[in-house]
PDBML (XML) file of the C-alpha atoms, coordinates in Angstrom:
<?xml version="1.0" encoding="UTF-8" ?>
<PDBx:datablock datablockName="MODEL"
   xmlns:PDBx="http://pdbml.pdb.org/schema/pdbx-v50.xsd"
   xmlns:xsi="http://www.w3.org/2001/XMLSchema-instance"
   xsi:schemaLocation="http://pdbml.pdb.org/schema/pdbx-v50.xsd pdbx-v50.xsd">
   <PDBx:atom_siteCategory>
      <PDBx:atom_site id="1">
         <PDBx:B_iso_or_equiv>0.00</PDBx:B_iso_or_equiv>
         <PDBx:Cartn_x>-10.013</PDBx:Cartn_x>
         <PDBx:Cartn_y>5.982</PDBx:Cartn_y>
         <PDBx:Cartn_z>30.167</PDBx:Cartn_z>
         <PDBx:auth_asym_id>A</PDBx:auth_asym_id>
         <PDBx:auth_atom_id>CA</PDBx:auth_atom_id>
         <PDBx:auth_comp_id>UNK</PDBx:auth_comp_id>
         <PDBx:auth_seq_id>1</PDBx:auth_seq_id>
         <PDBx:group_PDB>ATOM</PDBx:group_PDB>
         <PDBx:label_alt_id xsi:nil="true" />
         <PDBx:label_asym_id>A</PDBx:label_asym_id>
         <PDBx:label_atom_id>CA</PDBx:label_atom_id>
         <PDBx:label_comp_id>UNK</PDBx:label_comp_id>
         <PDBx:label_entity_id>1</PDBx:label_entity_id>
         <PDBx:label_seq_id>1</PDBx:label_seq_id>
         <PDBx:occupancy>1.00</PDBx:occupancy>
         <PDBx:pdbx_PDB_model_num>1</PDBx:pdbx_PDB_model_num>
         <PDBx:type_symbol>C</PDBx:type_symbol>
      </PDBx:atom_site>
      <PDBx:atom_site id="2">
         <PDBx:B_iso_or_equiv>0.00</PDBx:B_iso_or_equiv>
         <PDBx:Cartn_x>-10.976</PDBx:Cartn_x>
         <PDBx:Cartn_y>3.888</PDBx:Cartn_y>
         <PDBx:Cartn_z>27.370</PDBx:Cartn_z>
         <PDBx:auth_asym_id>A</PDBx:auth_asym_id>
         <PDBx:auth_atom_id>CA</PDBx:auth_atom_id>
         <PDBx:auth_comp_id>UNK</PDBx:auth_comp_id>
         <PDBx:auth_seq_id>2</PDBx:auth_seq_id>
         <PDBx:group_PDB>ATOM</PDBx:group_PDB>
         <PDBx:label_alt_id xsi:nil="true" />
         <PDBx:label_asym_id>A</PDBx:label_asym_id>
         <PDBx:label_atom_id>CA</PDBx:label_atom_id>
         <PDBx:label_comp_id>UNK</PDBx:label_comp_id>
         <PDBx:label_entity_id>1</PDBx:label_entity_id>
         <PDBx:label_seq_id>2</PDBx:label_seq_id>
         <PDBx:occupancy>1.00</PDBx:occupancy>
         <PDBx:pdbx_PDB_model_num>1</PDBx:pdbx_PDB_model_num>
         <PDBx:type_symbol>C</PDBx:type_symbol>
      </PDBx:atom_site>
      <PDBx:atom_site id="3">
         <PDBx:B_iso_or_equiv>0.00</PDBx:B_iso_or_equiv>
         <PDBx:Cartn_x>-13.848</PDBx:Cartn_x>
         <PDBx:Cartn_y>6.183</PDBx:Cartn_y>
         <PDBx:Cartn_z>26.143</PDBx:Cartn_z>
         <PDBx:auth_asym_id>A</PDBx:auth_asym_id>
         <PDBx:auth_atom_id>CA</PDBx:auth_atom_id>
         <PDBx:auth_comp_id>UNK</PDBx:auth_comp_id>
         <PDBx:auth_seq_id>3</PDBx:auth_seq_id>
         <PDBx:group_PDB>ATOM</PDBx:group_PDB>
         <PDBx:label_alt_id xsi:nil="true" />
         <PDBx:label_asym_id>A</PDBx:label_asym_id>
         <PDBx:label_atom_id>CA</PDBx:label_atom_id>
         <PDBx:label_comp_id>UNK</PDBx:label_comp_id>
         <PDBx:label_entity_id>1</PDBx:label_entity_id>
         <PDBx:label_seq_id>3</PDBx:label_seq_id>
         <PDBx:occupancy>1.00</PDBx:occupancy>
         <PDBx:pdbx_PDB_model_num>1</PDBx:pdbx_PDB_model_num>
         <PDBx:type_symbol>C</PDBx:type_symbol>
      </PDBx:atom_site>
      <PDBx:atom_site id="4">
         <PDBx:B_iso_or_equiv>0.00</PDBx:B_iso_or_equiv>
         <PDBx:Cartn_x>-11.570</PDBx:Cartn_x>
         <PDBx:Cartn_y>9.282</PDBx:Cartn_y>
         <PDBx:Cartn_z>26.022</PDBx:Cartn_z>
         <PDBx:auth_asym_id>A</PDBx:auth_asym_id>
         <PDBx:auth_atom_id>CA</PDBx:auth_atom_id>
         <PDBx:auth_comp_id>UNK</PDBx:auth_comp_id>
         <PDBx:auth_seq_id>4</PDBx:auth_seq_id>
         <PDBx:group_PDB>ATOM</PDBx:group_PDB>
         <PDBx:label_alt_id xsi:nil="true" />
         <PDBx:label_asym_id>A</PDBx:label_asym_id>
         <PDBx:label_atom_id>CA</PDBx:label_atom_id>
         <PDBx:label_comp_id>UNK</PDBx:label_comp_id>
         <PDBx:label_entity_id>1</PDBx:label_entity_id>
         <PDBx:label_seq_id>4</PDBx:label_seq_id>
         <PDBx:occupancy>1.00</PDBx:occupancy>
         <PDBx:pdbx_PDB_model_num>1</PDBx:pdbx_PDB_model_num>
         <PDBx:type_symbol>C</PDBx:type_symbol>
      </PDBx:atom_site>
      <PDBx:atom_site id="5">
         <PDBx:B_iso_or_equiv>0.00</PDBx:B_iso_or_equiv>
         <PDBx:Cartn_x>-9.219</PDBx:Cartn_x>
         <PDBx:Cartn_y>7.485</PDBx:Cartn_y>
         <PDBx:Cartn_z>24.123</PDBx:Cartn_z>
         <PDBx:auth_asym_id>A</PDBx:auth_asym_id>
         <PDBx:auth_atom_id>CA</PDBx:auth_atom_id>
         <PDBx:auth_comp_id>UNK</PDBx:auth_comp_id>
         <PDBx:auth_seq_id>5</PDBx:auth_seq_id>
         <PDBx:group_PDB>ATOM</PDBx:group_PDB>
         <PDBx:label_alt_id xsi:nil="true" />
         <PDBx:label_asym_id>A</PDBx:label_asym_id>
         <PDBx:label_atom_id>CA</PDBx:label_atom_id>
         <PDBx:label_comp_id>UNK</PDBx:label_comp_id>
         <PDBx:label_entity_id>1</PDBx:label_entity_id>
         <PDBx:label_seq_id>5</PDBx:label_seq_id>
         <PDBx:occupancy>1.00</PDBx:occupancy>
         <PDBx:pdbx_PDB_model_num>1</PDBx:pdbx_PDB_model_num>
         <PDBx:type_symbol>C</PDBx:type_symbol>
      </PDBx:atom_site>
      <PDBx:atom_site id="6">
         <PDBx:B_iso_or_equiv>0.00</PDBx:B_iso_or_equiv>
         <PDBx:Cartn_x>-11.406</PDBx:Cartn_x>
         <PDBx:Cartn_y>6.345</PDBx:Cartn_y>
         <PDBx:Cartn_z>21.655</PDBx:Cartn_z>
         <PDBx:auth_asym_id>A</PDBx:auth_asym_id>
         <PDBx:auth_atom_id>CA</PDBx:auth_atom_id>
         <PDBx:auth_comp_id>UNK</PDBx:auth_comp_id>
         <PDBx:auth_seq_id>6</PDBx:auth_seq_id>
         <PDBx:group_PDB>ATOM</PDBx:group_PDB>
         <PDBx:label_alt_id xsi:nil="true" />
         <PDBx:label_asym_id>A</PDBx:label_asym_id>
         <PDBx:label_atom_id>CA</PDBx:label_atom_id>
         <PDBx:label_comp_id>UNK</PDBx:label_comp_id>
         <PDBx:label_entity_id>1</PDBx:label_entity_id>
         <PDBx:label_seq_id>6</PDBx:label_seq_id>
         <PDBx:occupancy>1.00</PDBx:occupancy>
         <PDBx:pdbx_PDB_model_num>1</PDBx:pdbx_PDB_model_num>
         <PDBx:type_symbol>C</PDBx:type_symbol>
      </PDBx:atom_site>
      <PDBx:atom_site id="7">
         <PDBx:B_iso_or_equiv>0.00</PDBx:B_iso_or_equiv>
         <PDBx:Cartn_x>-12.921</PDBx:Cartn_x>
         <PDBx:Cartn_y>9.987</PDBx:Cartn_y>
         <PDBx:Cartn_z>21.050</PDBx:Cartn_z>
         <PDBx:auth_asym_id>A</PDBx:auth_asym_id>
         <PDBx:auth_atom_id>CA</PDBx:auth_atom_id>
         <PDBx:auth_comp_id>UNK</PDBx:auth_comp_id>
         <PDBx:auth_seq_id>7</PDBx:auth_seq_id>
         <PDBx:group_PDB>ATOM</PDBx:group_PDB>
         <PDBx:label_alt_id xsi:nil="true" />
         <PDBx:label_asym_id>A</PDBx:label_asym_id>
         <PDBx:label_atom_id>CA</PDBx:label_atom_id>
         <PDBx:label_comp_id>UNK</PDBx:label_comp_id>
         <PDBx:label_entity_id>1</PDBx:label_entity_id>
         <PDBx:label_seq_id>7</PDBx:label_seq_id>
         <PDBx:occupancy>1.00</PDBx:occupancy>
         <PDBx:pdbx_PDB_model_num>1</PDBx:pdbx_PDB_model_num>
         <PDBx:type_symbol>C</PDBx:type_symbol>
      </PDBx:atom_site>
      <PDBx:atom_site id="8">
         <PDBx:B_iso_or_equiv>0.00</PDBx:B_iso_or_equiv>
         <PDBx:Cartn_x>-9.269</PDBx:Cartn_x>
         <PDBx:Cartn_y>10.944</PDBx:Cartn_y>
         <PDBx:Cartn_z>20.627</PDBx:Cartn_z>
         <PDBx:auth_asym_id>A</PDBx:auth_asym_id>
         <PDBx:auth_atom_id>CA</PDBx:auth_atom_id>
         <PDBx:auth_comp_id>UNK</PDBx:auth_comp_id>
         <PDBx:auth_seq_id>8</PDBx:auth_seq_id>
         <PDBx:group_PDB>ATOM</PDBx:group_PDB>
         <PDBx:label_alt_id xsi:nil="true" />
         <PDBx:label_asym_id>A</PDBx:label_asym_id>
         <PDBx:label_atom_id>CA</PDBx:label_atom_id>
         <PDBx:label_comp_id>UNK</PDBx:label_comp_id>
         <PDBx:label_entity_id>1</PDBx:label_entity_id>
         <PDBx:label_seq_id>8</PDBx:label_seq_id>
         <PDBx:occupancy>1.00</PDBx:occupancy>
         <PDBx:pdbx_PDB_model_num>1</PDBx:pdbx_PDB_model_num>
         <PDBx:type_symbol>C</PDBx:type_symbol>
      </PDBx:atom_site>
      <PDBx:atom_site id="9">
         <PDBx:B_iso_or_equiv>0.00</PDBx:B_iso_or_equiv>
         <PDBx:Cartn_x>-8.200</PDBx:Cartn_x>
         <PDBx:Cartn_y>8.169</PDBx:Cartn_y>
         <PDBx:Cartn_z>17.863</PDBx:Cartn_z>
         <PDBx:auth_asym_id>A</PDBx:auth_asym_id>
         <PDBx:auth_atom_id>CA</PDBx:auth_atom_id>
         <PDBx:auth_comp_id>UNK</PDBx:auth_comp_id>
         <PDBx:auth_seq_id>9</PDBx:auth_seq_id>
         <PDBx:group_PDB>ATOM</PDBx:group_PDB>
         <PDBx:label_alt_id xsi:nil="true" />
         <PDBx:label_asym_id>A</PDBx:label_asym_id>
         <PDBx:label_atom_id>CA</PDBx:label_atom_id>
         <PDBx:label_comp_id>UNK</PDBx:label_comp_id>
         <PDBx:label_entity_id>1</PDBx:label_entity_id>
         <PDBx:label_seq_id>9</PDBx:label_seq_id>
         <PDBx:occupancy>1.00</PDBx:occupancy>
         <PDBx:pdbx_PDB_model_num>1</PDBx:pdbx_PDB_model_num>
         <PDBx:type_symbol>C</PDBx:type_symbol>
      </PDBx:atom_site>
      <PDBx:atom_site id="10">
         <PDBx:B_iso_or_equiv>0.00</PDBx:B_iso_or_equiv>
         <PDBx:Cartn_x>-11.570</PDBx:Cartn_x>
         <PDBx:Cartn_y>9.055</PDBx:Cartn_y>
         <PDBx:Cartn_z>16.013</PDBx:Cartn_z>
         <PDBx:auth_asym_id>A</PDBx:auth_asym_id>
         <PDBx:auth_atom_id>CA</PDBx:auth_atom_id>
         <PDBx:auth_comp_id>UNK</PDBx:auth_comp_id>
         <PDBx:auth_seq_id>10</PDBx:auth_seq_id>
         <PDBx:group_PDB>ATOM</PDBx:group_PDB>
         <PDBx:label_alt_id xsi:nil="true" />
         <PDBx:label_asym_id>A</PDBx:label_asym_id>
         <PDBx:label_atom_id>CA</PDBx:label_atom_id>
         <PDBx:label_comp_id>UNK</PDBx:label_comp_id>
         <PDBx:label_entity_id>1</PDBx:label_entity_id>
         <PDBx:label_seq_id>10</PDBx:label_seq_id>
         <PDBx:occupancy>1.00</PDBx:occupancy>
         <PDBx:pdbx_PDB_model_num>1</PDBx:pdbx_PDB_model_num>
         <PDBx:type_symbol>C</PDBx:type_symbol>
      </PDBx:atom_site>
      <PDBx:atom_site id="11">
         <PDBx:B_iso_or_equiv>0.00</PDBx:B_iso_or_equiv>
         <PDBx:Cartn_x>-11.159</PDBx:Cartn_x>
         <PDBx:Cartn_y>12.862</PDBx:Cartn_y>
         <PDBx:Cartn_z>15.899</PDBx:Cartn_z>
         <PDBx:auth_asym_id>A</PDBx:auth_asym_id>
         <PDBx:auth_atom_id>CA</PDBx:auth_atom_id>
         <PDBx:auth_comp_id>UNK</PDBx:auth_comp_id>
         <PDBx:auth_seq_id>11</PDBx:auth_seq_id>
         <PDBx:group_PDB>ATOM</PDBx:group_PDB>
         <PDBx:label_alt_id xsi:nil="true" />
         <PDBx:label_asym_id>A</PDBx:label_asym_id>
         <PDBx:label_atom_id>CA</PDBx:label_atom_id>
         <PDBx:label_comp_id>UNK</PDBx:label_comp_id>
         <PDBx:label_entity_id>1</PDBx:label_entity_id>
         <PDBx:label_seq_id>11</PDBx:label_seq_id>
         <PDBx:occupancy>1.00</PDBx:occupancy>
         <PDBx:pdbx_PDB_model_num>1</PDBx:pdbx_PDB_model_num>
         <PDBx:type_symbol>C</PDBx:type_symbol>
      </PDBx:atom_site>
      <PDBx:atom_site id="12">
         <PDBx:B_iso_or_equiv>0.00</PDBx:B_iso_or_equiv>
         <PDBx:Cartn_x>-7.431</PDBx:Cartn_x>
         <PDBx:Cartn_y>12.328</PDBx:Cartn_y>
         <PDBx:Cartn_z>14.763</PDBx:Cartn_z>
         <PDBx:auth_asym_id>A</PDBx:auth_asym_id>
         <PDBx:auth_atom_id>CA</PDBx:auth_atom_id>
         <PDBx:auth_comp_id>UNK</PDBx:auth_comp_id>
         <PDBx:auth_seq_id>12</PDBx:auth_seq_id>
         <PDBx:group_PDB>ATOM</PDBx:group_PDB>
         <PDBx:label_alt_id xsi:nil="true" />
         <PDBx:label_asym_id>A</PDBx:label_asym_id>
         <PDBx:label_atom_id>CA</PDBx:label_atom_id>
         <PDBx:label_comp_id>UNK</PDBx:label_comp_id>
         <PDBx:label_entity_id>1</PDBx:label_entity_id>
         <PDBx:label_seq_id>12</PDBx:label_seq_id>
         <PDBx:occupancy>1.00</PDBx:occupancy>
         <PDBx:pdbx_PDB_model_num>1</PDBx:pdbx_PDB_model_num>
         <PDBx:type_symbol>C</PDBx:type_symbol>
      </PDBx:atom_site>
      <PDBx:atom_site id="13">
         <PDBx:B_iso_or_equiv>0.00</PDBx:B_iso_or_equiv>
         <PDBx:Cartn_x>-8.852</PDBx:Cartn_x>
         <PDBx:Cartn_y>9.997</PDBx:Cartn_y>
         <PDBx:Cartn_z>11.874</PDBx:Cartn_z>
         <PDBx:auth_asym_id>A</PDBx:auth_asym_id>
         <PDBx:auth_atom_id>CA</PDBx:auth_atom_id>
         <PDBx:auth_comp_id>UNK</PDBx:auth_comp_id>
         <PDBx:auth_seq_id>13</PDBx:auth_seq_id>
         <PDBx:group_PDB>ATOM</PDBx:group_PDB>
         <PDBx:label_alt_id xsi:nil="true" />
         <PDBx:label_asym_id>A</PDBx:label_asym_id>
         <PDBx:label_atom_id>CA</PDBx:label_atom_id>
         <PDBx:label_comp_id>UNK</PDBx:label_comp_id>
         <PDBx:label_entity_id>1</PDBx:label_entity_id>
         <PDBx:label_seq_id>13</PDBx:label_seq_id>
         <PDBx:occupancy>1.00</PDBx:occupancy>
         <PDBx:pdbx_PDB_model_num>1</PDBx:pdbx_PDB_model_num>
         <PDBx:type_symbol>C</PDBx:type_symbol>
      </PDBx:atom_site>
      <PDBx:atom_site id="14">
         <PDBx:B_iso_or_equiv>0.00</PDBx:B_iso_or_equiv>
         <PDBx:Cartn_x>-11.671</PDBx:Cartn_x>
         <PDBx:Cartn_y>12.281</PDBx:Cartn_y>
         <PDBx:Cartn_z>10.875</PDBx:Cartn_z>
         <PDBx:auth_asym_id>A</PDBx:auth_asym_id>
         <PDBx:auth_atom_id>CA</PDBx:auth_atom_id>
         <PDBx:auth_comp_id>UNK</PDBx:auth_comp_id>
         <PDBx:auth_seq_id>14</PDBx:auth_seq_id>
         <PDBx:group_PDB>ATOM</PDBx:group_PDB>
         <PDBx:label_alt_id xsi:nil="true" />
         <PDBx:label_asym_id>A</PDBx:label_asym_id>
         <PDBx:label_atom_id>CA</PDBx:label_atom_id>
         <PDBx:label_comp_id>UNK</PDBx:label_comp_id>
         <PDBx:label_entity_id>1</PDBx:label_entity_id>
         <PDBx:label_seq_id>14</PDBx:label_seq_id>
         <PDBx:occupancy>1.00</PDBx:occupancy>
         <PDBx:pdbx_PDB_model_num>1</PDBx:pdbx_PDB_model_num>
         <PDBx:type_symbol>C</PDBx:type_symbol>
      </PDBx:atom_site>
      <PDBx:atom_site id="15">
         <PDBx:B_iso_or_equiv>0.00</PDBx:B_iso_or_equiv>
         <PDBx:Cartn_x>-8.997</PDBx:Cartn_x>
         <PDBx:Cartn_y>15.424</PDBx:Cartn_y>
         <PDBx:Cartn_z>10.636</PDBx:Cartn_z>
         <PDBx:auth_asym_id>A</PDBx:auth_asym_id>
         <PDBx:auth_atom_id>CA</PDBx:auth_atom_id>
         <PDBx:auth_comp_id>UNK</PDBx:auth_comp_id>
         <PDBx:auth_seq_id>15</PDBx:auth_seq_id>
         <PDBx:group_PDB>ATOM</PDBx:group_PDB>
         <PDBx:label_alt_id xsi:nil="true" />
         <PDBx:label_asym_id>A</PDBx:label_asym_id>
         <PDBx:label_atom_id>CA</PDBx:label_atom_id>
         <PDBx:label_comp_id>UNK</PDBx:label_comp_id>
         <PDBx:label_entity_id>1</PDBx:label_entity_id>
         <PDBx:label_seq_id>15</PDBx:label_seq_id>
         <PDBx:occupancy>1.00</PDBx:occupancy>
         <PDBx:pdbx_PDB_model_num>1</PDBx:pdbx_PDB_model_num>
         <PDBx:type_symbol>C</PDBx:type_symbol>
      </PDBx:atom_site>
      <PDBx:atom_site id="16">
         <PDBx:B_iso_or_equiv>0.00</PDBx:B_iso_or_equiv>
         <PDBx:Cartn_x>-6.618</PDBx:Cartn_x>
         <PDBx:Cartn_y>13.188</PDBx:Cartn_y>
         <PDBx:Cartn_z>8.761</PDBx:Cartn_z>
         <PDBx:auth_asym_id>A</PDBx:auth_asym_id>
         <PDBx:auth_atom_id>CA</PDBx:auth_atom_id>
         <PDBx:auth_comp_id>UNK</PDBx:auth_comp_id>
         <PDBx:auth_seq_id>16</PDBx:auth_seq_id>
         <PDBx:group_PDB>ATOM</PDBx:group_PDB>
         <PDBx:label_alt_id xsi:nil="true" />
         <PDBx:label_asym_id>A</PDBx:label_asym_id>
         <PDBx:label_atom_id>CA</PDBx:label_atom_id>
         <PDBx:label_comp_id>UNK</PDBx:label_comp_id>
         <PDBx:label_entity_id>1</PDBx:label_entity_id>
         <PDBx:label_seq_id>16</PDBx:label_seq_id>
         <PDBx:occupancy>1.00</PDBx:occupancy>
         <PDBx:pdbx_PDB_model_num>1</PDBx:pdbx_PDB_model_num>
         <PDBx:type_symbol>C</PDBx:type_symbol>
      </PDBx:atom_site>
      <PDBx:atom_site id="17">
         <PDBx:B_iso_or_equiv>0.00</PDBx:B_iso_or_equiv>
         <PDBx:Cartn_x>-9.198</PDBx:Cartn_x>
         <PDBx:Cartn_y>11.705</PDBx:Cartn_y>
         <PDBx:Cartn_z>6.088</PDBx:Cartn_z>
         <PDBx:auth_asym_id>A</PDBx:auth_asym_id>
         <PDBx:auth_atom_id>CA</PDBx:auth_atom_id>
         <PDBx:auth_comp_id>UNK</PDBx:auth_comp_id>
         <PDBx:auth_seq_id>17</PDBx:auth_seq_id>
         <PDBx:group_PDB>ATOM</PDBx:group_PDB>
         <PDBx:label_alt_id xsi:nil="true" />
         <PDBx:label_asym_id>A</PDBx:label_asym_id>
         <PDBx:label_atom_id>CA</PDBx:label_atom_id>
         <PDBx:label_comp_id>UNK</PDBx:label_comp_id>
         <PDBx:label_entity_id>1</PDBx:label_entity_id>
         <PDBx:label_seq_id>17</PDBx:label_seq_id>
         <PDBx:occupancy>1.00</PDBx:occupancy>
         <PDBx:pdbx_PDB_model_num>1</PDBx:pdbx_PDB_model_num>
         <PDBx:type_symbol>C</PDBx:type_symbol>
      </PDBx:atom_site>
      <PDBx:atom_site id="18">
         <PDBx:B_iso_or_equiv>0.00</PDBx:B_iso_or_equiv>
         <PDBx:Cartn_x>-10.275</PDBx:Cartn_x>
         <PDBx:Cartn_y>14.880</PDBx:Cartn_y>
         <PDBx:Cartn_z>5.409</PDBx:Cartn_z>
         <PDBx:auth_asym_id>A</PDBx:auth_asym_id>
         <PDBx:auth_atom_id>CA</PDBx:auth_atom_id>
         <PDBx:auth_comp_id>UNK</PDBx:auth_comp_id>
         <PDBx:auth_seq_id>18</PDBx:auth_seq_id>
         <PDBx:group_PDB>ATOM</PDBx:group_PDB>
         <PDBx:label_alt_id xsi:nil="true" />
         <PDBx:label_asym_id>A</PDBx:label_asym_id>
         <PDBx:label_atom_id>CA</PDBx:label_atom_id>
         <PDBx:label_comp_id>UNK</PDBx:label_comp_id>
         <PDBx:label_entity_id>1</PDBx:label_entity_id>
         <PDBx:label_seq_id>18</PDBx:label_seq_id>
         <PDBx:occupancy>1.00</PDBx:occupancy>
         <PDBx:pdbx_PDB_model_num>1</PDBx:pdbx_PDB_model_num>
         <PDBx:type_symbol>C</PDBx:type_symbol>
      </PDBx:atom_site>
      <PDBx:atom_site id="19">
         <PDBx:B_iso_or_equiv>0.00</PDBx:B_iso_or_equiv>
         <PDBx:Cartn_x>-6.523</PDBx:Cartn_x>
         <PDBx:Cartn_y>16.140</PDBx:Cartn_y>
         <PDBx:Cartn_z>4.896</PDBx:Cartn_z>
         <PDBx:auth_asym_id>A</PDBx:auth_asym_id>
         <PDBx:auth_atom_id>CA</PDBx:auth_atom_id>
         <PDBx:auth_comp_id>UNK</PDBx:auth_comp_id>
         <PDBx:auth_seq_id>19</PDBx:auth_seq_id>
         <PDBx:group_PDB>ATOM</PDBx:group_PDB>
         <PDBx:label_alt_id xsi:nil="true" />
         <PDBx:label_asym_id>A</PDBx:label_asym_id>
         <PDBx:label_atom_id>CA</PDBx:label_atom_id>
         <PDBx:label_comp_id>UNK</PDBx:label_comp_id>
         <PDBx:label_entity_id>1</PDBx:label_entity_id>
         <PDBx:label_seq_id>19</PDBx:label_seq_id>
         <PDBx:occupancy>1.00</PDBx:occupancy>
         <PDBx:pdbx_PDB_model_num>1</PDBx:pdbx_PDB_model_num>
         <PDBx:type_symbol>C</PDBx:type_symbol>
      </PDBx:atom_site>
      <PDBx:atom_site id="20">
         <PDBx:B_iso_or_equiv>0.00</PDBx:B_iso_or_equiv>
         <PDBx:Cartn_x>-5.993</PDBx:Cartn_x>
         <PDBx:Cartn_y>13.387</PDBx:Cartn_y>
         <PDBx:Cartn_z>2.489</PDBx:Cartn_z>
         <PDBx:auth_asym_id>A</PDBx:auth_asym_id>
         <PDBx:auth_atom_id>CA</PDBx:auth_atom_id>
         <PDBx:auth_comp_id>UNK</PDBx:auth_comp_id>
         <PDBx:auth_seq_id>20</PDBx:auth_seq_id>
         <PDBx:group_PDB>ATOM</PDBx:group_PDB>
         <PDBx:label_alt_id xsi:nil="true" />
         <PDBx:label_asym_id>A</PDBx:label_asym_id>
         <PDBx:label_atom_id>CA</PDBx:label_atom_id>
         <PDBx:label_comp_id>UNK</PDBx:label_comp_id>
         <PDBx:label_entity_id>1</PDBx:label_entity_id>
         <PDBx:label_seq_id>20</PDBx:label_seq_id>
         <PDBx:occupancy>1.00</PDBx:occupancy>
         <PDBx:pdbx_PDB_model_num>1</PDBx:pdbx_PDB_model_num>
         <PDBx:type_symbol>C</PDBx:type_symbol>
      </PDBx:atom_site>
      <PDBx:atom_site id="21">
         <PDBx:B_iso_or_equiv>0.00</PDBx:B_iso_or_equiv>
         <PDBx:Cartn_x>-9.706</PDBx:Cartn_x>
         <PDBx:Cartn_y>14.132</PDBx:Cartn_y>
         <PDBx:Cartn_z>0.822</PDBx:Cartn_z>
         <PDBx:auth_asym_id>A</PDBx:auth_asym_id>
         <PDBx:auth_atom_id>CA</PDBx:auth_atom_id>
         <PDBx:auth_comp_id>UNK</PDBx:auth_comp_id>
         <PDBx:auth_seq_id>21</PDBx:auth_seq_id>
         <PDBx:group_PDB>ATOM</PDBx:group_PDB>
         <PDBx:label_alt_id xsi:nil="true" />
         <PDBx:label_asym_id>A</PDBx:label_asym_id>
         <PDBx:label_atom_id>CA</PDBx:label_atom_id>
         <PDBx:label_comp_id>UNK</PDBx:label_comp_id>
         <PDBx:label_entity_id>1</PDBx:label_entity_id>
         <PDBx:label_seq_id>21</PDBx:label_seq_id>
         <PDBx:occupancy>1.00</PDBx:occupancy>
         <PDBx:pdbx_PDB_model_num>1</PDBx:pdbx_PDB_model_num>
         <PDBx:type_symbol>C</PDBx:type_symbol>
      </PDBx:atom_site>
      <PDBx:atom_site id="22">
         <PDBx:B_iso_or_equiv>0.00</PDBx:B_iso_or_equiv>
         <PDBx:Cartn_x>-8.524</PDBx:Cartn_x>
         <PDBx:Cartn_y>17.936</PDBx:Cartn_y>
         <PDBx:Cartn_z>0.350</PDBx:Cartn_z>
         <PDBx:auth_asym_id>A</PDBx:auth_asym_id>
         <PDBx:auth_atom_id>CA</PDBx:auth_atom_id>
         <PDBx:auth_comp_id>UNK</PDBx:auth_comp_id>
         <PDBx:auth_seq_id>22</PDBx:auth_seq_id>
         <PDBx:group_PDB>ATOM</PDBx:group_PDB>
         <PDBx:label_alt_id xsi:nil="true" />
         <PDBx:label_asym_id>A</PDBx:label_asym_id>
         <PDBx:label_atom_id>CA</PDBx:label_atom_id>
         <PDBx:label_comp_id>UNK</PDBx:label_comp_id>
         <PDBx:label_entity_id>1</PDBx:label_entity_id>
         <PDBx:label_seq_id>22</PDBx:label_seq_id>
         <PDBx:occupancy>1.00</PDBx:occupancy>
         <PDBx:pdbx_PDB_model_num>1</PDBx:pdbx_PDB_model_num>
         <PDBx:type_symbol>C</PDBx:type_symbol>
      </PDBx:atom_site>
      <PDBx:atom_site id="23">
         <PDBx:B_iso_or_equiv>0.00</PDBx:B_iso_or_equiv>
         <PDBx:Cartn_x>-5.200</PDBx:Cartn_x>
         <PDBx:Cartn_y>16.366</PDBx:Cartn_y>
         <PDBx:Cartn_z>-1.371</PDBx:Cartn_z>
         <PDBx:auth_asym_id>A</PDBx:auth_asym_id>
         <PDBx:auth_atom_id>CA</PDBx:auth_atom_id>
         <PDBx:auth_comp_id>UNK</PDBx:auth_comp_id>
         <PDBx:auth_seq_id>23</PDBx:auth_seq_id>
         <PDBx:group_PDB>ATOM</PDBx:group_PDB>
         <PDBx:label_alt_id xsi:nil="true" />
         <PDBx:label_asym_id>A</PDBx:label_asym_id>
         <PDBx:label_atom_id>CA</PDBx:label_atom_id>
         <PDBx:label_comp_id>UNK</PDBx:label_comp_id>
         <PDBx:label_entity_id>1</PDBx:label_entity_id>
         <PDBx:label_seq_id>23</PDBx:label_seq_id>
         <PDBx:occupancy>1.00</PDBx:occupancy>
         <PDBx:pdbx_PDB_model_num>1</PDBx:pdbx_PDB_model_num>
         <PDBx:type_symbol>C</PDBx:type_symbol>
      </PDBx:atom_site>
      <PDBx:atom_site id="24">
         <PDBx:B_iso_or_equiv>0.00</PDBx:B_iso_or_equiv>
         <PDBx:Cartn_x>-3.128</PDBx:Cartn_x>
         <PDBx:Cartn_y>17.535</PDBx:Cartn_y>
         <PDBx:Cartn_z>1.120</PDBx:Cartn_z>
         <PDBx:auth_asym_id>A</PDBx:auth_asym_id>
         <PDBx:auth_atom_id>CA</PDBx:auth_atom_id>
         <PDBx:auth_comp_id>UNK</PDBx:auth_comp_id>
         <PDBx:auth_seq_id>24</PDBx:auth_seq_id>
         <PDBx:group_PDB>ATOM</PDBx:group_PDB>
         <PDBx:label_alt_id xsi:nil="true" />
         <PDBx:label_asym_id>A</PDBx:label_asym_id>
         <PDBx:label_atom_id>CA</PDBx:label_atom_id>
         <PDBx:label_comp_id>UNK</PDBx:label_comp_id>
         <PDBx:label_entity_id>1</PDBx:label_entity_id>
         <PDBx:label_seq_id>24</PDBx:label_seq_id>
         <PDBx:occupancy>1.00</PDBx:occupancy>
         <PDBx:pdbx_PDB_model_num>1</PDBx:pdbx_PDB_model_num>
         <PDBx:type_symbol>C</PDBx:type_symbol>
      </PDBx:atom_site>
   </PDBx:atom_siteCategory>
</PDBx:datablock>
């Protein structure tokens, strides 16, 4: 299901960047 996917990959990147944005 190529729209749940894509909500998937997004939320992952969104938690990540703001990982690397808090210097973690």
């Amino acid at each position: 299901p190529v729209e749940d996917t894509r909500l998937l990959a997004l939320g992952v990147l969104i938690v990540l960047a703001l990982l690397l944005l808090a210097r973690v």
